[in-house]
C-alpha atoms as a PDB file:
ATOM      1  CA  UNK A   1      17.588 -17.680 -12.273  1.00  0.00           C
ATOM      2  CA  UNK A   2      14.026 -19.177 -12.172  1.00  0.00           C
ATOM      3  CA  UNK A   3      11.164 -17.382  -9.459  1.00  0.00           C
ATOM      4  CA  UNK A   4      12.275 -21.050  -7.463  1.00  0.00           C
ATOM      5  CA  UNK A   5      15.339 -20.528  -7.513  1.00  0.00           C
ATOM      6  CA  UNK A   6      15.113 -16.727  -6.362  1.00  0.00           C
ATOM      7  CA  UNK A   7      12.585 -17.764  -3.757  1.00  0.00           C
ATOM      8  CA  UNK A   8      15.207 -20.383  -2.080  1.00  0.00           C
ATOM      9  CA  UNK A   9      17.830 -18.390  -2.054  1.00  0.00           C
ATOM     10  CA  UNK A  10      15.947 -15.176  -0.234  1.00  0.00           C
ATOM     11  CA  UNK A  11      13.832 -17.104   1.797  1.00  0.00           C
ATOM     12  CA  UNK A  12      15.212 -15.879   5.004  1.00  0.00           C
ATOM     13  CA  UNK A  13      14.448 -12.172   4.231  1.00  0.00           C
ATOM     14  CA  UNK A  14      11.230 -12.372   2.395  1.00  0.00           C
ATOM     15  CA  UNK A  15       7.568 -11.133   3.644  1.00  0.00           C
ATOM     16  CA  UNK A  16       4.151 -10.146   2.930  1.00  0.00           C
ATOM     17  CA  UNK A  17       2.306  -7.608   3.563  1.00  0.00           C
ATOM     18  CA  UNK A  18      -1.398  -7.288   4.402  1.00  0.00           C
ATOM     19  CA  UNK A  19      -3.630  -4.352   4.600  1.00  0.00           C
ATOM     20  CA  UNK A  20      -7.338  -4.446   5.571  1.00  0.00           C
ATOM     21  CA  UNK A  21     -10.064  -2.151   6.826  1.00  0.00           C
ATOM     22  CA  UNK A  22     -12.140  -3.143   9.841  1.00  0.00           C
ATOM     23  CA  UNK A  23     -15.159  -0.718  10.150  1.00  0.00           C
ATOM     24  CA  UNK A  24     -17.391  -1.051  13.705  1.00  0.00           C
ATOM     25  CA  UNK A  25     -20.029   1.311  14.915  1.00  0.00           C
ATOM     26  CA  UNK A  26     -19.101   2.698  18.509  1.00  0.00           C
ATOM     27  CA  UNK A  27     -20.878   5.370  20.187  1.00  0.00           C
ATOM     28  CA  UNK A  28     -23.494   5.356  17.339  1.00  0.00           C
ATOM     29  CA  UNK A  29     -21.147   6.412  14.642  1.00  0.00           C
ATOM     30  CA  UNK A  30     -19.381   3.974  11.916  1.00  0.00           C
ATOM     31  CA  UNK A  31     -15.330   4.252  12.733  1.00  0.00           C
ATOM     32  CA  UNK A  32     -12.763   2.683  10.071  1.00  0.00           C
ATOM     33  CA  UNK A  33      -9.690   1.560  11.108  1.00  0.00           C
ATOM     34  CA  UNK A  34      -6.545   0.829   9.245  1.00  0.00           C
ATOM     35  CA  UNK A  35      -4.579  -2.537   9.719  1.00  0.00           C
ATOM     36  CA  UNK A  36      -1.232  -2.858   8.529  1.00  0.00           C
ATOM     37  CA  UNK A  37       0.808  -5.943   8.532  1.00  0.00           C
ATOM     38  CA  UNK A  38       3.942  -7.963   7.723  1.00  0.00           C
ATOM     39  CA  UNK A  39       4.512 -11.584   7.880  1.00  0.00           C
ATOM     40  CA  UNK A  40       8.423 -12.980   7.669  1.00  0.00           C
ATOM     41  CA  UNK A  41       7.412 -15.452   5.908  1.00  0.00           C
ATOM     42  CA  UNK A  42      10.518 -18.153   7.367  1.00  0.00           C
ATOM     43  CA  UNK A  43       9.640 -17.657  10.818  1.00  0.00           C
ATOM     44  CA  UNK A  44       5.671 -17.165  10.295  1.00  0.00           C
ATOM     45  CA  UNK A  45       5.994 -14.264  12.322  1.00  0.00           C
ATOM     46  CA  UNK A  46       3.203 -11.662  12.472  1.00  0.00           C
ATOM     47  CA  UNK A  47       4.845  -8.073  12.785  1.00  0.00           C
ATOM     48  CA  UNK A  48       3.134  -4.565  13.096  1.00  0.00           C
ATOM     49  CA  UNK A  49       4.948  -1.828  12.251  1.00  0.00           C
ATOM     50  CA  UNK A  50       5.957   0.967  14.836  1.00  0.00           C
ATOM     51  CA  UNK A  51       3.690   3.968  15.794  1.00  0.00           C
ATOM     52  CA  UNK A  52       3.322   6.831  13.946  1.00  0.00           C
END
């Protein structure tokens, strides 16, 4: 099977994930957050993952 082939025929249940930092000063003090994220990649759906 060739990575086109495989890609066609899971399209409907394949994603991404994406992971970033985002690091703002509040109350004088540098706080880093965590984001998290998965894309279904057939809808172009954005979709964060339950709390913790």
């Amino acid at each position: 099977m060739t990575g086109r082939d495989f890609l066609k025929t899971h399209w409907e249940v394949s994603a991404a994930i994406g992971f970033f930092t985002v690091e703002p000063w509040m109350a004088g003090r540098l706080i880093r957050y965590h984001v998290l994220f998965i894309i279904r990649r057939s809808k172009r759906e954005v979709q964060t993952p339950p709390d913790w």
